[in-house]
Protein backbone atom coordinates (compact mmCIF):
# COMPACT_ATOMS: atom_id res chain seq x y z
CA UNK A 1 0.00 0.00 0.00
CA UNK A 2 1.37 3.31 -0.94
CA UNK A 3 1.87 6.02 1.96
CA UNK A 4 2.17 9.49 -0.13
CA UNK A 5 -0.76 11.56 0.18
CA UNK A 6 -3.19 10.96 -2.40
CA UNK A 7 -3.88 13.30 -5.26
CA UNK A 8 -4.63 16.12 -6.54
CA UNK A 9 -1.85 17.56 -5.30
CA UNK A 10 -0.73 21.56 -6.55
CA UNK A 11 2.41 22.86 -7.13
CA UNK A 12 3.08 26.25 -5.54
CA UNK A 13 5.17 28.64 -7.00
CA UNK A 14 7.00 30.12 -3.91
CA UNK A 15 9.87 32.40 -5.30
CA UNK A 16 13.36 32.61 -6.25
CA UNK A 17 12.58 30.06 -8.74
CA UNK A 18 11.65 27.77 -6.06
CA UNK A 19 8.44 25.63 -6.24
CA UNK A 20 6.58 23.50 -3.11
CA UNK A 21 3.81 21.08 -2.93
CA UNK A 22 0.92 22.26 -1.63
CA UNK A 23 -1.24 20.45 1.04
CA UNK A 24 0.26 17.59 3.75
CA UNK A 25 3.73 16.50 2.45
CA UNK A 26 5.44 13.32 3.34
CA UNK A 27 8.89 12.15 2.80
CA UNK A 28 6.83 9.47 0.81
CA UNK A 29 5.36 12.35 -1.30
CA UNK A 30 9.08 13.74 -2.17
CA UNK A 31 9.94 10.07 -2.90
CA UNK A 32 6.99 9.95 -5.48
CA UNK A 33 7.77 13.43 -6.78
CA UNK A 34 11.65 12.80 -7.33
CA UNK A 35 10.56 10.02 -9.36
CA UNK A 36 8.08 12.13 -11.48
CA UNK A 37 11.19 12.56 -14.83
CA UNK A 38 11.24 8.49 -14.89
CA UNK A 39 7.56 8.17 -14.51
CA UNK A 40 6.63 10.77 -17.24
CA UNK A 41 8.89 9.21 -20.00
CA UNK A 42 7.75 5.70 -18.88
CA UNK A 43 4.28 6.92 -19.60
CA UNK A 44 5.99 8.53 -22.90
CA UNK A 45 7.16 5.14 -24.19
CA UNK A 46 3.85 3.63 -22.98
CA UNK A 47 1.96 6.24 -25.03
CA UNK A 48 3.80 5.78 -28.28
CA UNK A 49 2.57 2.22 -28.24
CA UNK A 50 -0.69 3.67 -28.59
CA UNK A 51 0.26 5.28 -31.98
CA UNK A 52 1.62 2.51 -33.66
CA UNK A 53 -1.18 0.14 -33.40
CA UNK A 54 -4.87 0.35 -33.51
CA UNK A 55 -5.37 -2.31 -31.31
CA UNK A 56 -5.34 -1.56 -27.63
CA UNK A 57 -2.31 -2.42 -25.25
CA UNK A 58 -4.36 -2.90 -22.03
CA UNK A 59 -6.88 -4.85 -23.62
CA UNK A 60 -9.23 -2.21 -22.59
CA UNK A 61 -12.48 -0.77 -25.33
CA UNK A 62 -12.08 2.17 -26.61
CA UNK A 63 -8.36 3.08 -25.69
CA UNK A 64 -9.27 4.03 -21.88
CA UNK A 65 -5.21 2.71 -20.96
CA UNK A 66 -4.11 5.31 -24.23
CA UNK A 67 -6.60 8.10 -23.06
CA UNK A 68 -5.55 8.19 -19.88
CA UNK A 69 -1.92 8.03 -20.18
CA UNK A 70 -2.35 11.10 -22.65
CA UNK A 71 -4.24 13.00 -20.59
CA UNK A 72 -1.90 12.76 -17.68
CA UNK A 73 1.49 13.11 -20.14
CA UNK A 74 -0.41 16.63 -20.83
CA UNK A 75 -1.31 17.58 -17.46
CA UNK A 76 2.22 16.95 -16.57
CA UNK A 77 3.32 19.21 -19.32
CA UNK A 78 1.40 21.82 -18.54
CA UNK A 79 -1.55 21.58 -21.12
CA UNK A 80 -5.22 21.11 -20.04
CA UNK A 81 -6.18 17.04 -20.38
């Protein structure tokens, strides 16, 4: 069982081109946010899967694995998804 705090979590822009997670933070939070570079371009390499092939990696109708892993790809780059 994972022991960060669950989500949505907010990144605060706090100066001095510093930025802080808003809301409780954990050590288990930092952990999870360290790892956020590795975790995005995992989700990268998942996501070009879903290019190259019409048929659906997860097994899932409809592309829900794809959709999602777009959507959060362009939340994490800044872009509304």
């Amino acid at each position: 069982m994972s022991k960060h705090t669950p989500g949505p979590w907010k990144a605060v822009y706090v100066g001095c081109s510093d930025w802080d997670l808003n809301g409780p933070v954990t050590k288990e939070d930092w952990t999870l946010a360290a790892a956020a570079p590795e975790l995005l371009e995992a989700l990268k390499f998942y996501g070009s899967s879903c290019d190259a092939t019409e048929s659906t990696p997860c097994g899932y109708e409809g592309n829900l694995c794809c959709k999602r892993a777009r959507a959060a790809i362009a939340r994490a780059e800044g872009e509304k998804g």
